[in-house]
C-alpha atoms as a PDB file:
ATOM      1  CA  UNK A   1     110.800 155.621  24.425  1.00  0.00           C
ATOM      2  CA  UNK A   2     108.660 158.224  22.669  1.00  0.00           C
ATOM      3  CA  UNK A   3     111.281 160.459  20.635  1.00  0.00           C
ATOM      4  CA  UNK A   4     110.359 164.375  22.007  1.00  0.00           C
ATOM      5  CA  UNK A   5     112.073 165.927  19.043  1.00  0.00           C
ATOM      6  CA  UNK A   6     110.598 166.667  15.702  1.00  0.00           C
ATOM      7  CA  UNK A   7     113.510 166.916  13.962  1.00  0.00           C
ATOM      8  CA  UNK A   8     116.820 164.677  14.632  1.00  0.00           C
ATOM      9  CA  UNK A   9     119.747 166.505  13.691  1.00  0.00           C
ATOM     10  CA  UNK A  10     123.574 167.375  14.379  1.00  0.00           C
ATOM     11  CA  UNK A  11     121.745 169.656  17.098  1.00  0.00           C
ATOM     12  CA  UNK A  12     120.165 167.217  19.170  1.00  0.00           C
ATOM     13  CA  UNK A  13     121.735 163.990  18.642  1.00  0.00           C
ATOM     14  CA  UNK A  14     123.974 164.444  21.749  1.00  0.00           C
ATOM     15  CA  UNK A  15     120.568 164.729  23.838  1.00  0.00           C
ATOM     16  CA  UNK A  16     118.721 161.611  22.115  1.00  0.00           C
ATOM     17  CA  UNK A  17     122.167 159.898  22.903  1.00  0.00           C
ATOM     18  CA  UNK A  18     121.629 160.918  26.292  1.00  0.00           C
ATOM     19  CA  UNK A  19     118.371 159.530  26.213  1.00  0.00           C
ATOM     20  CA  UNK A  20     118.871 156.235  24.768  1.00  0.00           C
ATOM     21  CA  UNK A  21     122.085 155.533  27.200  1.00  0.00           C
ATOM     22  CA  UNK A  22     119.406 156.594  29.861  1.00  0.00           C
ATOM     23  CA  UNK A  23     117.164 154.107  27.926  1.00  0.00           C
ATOM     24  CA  UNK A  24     119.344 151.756  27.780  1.00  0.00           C
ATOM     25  CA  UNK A  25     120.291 151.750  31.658  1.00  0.00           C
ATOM     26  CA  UNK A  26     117.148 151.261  32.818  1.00  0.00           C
ATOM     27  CA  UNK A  27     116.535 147.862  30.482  1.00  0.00           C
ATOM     28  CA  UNK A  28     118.355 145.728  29.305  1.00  0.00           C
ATOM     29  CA  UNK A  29     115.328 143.800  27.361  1.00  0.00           C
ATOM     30  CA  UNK A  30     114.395 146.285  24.958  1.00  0.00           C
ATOM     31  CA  UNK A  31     114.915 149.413  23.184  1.00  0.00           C
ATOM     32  CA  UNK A  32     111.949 151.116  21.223  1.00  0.00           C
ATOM     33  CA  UNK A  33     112.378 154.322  19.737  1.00  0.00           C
ATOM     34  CA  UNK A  34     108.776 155.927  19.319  1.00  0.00           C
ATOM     35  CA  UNK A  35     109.164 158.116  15.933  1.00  0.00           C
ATOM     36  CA  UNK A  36     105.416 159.363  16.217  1.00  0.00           C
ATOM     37  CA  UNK A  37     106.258 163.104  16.793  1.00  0.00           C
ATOM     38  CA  UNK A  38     109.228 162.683  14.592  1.00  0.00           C
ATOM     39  CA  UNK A  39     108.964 164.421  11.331  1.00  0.00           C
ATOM     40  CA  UNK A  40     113.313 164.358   9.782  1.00  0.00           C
ATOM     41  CA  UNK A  41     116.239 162.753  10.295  1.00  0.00           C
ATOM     42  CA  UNK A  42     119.824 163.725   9.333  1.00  0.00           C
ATOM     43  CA  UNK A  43     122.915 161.690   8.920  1.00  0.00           C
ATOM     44  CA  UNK A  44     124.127 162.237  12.459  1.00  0.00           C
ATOM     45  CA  UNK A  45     121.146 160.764  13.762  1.00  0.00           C
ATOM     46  CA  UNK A  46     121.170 158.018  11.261  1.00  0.00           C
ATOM     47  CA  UNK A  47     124.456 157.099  12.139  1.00  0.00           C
ATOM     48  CA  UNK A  48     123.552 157.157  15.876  1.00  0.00           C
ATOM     49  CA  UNK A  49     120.512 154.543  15.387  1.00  0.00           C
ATOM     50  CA  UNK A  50     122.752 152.516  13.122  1.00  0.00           C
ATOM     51  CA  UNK A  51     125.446 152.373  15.724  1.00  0.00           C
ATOM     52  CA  UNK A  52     122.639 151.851  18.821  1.00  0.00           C
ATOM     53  CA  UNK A  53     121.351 148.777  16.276  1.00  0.00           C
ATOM     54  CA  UNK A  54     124.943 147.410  16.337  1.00  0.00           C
ATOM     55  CA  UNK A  55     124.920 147.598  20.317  1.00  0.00           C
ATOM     56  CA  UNK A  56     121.659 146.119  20.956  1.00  0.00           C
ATOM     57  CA  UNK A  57     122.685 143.599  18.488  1.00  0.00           C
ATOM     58  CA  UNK A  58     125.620 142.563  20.603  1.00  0.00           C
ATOM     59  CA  UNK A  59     123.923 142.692  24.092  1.00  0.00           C
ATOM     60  CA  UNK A  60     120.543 141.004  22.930  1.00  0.00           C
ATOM     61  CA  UNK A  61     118.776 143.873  23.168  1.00  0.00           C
ATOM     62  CA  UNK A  62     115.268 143.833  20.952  1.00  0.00           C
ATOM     63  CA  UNK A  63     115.530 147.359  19.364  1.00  0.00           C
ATOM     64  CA  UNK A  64     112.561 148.576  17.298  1.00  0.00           C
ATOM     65  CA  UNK A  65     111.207 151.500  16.040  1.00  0.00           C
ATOM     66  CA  UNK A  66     107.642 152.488  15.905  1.00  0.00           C
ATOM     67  CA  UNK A  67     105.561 154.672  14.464  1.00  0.00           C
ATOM     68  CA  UNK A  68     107.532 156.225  11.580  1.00  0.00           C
ATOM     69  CA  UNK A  69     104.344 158.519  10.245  1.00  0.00           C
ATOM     70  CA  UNK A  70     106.793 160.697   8.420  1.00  0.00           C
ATOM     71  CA  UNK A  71     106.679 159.931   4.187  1.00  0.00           C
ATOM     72  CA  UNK A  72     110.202 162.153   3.980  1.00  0.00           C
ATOM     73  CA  UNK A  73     111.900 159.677   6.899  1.00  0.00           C
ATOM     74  CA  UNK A  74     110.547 156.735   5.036  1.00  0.00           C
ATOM     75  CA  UNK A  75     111.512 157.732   1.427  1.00  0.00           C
ATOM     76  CA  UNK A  76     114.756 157.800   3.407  1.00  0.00           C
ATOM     77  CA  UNK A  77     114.650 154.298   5.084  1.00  0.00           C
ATOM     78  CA  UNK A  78     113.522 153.129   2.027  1.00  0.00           C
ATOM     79  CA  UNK A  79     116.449 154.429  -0.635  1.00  0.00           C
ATOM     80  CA  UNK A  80     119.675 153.706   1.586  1.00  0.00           C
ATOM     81  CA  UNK A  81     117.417 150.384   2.894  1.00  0.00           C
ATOM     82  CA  UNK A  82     117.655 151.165   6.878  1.00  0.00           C
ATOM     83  CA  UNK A  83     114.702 149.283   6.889  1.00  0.00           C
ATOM     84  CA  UNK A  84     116.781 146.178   6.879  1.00  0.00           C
ATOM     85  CA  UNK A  85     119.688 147.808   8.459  1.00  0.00           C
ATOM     86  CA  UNK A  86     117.772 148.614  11.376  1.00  0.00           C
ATOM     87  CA  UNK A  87     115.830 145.448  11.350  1.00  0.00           C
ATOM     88  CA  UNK A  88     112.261 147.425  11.011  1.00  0.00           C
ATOM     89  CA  UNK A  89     109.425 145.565   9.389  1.00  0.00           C
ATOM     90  CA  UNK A  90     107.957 147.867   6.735  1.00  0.00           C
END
């Protein structure tokens, strides 16, 4: 699932909510989260992909994300280690 915001924040986390549910729904193999385009991320949204982690956890759901281009995201990743959290290979 490419990510169509630039920014994930309190803003837009209900819609990329929406779109993982929507996601979600239509497999229930995999969930990758496309962060190409993607350029910040703020608590809200970290707290969403934690909790979406958890679920796909549960379910045996592969989740992955992809494509984090974005040095301020992985500073981020990297200092409260959501790398691990989020089971992405650095």
């Amino acid at each position: 699932m490419i990510i169509s915001f630039n920014d994930l924040n309190i803003y837009n986390v209900e819609n990329l909510y929406k779109d993982i549910l929507e996601e979600l729904n239509n497999s229930s193999v995999s969930l990758i989260l496309d962060f190409e385009n993607v350029e910040k991320v703020d608590l809200s949204s970290i707290q969403l992909l934690i909790s979406t982690k958890k679920y796909c956890d549960i379910k045996n759901i592969n989740f992955n994300i992809i494509n984090i281009n974005s040095k301020k995201i992985k500073q981020s990743f990297k200092m409260f280690s959501l790398y691990k959290t989020l089971g992405i290979e650095v």
